[in-house]
C-alpha atoms as a PDB file:
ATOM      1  CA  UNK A   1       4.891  24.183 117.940  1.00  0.00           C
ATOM      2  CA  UNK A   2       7.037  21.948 116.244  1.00  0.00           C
ATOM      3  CA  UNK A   3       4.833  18.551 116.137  1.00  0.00           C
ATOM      4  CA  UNK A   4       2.079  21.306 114.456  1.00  0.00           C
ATOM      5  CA  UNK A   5       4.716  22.094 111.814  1.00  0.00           C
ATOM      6  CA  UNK A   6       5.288  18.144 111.344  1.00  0.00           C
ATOM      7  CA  UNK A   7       1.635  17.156 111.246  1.00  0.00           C
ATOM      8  CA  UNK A   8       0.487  19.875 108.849  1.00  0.00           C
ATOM      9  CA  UNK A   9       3.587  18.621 106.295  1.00  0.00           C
ATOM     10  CA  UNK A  10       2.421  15.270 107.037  1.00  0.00           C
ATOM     11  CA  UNK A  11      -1.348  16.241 105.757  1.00  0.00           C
ATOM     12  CA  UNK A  12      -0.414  18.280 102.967  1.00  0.00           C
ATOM     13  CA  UNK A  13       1.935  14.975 101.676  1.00  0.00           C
ATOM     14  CA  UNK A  14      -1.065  12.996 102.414  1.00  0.00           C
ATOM     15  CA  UNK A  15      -3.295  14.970 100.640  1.00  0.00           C
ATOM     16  CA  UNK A  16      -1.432  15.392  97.500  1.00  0.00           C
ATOM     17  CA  UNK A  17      -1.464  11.540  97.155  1.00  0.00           C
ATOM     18  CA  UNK A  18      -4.438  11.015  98.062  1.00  0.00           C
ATOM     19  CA  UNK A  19      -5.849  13.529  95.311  1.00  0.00           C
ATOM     20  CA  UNK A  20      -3.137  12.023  92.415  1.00  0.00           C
ATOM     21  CA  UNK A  21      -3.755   8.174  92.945  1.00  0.00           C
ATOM     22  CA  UNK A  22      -7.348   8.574  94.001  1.00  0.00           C
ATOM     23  CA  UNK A  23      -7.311   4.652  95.029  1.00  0.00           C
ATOM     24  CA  UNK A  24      -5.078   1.885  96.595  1.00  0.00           C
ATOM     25  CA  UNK A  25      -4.371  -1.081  94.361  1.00  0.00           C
ATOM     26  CA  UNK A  26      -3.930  -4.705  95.367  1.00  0.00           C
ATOM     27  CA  UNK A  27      -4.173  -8.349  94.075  1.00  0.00           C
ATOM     28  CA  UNK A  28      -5.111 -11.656  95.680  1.00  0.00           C
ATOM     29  CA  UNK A  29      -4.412 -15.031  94.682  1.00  0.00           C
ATOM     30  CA  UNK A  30      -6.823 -17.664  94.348  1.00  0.00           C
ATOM     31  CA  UNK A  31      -7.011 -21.335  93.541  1.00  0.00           C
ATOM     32  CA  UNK A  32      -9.067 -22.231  91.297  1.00  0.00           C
ATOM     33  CA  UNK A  33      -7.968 -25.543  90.286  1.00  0.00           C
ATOM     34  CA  UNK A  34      -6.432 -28.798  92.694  1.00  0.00           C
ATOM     35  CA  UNK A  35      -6.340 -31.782  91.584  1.00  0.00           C
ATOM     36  CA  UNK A  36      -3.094 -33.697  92.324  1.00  0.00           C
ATOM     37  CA  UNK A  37      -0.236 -32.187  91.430  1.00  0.00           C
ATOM     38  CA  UNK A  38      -2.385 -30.002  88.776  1.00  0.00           C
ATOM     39  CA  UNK A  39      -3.243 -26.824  90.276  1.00  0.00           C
ATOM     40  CA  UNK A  40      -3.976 -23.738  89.065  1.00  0.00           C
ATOM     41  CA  UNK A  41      -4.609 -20.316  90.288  1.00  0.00           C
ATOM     42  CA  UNK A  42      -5.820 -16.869  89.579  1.00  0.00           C
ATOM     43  CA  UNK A  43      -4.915 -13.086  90.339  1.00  0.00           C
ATOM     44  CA  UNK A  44      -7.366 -10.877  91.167  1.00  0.00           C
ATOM     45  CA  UNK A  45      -6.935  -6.598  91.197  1.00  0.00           C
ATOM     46  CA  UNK A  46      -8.831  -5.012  93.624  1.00  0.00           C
ATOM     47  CA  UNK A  47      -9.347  -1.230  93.745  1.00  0.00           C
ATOM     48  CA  UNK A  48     -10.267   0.646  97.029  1.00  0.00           C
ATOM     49  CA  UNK A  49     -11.457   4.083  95.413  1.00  0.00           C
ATOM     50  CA  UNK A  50     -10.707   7.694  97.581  1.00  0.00           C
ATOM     51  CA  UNK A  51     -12.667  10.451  97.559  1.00  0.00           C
ATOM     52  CA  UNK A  52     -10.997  13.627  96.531  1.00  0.00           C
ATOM     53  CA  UNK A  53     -12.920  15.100  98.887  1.00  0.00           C
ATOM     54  CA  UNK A  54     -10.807  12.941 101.218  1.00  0.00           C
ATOM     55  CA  UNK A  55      -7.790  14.500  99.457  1.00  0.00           C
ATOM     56  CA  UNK A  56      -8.873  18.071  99.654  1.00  0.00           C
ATOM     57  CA  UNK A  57      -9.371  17.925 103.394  1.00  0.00           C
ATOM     58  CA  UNK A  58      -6.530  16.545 104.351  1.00  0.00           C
ATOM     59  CA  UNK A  59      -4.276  19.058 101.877  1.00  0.00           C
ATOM     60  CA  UNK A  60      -6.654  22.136 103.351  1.00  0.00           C
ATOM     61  CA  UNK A  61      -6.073  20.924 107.162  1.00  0.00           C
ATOM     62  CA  UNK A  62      -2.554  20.299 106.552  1.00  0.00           C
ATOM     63  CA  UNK A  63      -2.047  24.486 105.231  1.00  0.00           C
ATOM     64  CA  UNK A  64      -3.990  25.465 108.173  1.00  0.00           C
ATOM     65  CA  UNK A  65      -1.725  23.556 110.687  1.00  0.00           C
ATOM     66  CA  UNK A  66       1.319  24.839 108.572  1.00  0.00           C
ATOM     67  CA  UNK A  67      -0.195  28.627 108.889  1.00  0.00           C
ATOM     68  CA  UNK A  68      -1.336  27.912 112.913  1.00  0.00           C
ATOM     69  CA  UNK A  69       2.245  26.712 113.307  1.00  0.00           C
ATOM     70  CA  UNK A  70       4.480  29.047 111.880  1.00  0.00           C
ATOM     71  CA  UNK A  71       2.364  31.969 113.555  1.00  0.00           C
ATOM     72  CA  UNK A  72       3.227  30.490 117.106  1.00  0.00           C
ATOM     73  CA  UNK A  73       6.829  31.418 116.389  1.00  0.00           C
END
């Protein structure tokens, strides 16, 4: 009853996230240039793009293990 509670709050946090940042961000470094004690390198943003849809399922299963929950009290 209680880990139903805790995973539903868990989705719905999830969810919300998911559905504001709609991506995860991150950079890589990498050399370009080494010649001696010349070097050189470059950053490089990468974006891994989420679904809403992604979002919306995981705020929509998270209220229905909230509702499934709290109606086992």
């Amino acid at each position: 009853m209680r880990s139903t509670v805790l995973a539903g709050i868990v989705l719905v946090v999830l969810g919300v996230l998911a559905l504001a940042y709609q991506g995860l961000t991150y950079t890589t470094h990498k050399k370009v240039l080494d010649i001696g004690p010349v070097q050189a390198s470059k950053r490089e943003t990468h974006t891994v793009p989420l679904p809403p849809i992604i979002g919306g399922v995981a705020l929509v299963g998270g209220v229905a293990l909230l509702v499934a929950g709290s109606r086992d009290t």
